[in-house]
Protein backbone atom coordinates (compact mmCIF):
# COMPACT_ATOMS: atom_id res chain seq x y z
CA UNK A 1 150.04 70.75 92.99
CA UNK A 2 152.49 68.46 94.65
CA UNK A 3 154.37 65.66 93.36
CA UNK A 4 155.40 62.47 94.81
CA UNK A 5 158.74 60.05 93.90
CA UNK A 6 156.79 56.83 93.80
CA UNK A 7 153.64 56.09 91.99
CA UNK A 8 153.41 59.40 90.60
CA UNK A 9 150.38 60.73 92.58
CA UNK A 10 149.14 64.38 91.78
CA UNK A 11 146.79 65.73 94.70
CA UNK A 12 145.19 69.67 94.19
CA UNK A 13 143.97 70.71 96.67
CA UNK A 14 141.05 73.87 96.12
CA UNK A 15 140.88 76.64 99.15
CA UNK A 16 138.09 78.49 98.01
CA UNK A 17 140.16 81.79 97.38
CA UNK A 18 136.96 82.93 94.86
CA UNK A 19 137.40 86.75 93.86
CA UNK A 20 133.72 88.32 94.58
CA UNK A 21 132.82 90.39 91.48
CA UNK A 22 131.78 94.03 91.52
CA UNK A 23 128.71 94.56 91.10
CA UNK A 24 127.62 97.58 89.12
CA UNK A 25 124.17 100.17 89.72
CA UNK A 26 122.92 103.03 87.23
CA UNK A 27 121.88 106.15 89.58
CA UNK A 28 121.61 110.09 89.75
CA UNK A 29 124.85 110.46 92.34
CA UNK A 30 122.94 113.62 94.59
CA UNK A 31 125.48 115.90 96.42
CA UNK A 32 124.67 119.51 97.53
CA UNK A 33 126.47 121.43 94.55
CA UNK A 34 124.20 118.95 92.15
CA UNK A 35 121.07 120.35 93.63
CA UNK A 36 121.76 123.89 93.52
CA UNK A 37 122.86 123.03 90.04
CA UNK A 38 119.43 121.84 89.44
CA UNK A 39 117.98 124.87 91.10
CA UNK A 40 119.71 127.21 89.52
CA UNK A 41 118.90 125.66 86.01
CA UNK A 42 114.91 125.65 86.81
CA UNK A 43 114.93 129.19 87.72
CA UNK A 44 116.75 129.50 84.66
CA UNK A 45 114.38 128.32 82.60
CA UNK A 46 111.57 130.30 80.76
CA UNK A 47 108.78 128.54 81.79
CA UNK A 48 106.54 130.57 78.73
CA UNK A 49 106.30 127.80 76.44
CA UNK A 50 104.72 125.73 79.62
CA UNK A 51 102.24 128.54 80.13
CA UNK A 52 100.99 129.57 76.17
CA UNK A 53 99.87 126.08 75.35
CA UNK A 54 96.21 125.91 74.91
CA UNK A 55 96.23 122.23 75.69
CA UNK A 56 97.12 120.67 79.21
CA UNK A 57 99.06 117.30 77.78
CA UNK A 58 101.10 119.59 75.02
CA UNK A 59 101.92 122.06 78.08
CA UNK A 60 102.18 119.44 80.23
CA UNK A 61 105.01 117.63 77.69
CA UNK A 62 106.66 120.86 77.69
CA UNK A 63 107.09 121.03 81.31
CA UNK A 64 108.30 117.54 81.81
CA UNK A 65 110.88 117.83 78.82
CA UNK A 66 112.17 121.61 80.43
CA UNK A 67 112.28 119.40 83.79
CA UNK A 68 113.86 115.91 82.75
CA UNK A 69 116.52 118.90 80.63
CA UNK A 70 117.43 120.32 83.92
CA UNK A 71 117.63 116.78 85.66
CA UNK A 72 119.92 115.14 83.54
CA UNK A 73 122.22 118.52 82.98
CA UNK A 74 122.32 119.19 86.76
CA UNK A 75 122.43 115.30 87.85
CA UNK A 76 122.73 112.74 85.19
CA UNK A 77 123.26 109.45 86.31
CA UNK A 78 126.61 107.78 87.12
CA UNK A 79 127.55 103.92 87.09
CA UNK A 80 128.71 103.19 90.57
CA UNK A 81 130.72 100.29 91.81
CA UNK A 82 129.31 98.50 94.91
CA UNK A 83 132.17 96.32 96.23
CA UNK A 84 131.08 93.40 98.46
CA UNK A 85 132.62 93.24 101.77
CA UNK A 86 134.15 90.13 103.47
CA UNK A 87 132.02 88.56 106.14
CA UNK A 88 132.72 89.90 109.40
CA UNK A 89 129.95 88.83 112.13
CA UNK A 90 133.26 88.09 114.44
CA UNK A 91 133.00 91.59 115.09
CA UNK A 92 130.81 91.94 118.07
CA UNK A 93 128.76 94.86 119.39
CA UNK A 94 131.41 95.55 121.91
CA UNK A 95 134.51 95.65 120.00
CA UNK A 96 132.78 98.19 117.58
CA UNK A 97 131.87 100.41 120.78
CA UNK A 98 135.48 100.14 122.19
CA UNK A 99 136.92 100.70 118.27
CA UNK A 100 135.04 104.28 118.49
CA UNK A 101 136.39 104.79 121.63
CA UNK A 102 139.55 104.28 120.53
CA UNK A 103 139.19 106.52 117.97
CA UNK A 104 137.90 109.01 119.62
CA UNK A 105 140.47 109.19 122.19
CA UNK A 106 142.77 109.40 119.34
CA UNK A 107 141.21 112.21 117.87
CA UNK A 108 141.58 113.88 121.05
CA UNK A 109 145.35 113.15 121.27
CA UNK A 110 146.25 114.90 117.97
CA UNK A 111 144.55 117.89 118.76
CA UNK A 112 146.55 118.22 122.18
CA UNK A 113 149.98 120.59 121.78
């Protein structure tokens, strides 16, 4: 706000400085140790209360609570921040390509004696 000696004027002025909220997602977070989590659960399992049912929708329950077990044990899910980026279509094609060039060259220089 500024302040002036004679009339007493009061200008704000807004800039549009507007913090972008995180948003948030609900979802299984997959890596490789995860899966042969999961893998090593389902051969785990004893799959004999699957097999003994007489009926196909009571073995069929059994099988998808031994599976949804092993899912949520091996990979439950995880809330995950997804951060919105600034705007930045200045960037063109080229200055990417010469950015990874850079880089690479880089790269090269540190692994020189």
């Amino acid at each position: 706000m500024g302040f002036l000696d004679h009339l007493a004027q009061v200008i704000k002025i807004n800039i549009g400085n507007k913090k972008r909220k995180n948003t948030f997602v609900i979802r299984r977070h997959l890596t490789n140790r995860n899966i042969e989590e999961f893998t090593r659960l389902l051969a785990k399992e004893s799959w004999n209360d699957v097999l003994n049912q007489s009926d196909v929708n009571a073995s069929l329950k059994e099988f998808m609570d031994s599976l949804c077990f092993c899912l949520e044990t091996a990979i439950p899910y995880k809330k995950i921040t997804i951060r919105h980026q600034k705007n930045k279509n200045w960037l063109s094609l080229g200055l990417k390509i010469s950015n990874k060039k850079i880089k690479w060259l880089n790269s090269l220089k540190k692994e020189l004696p």
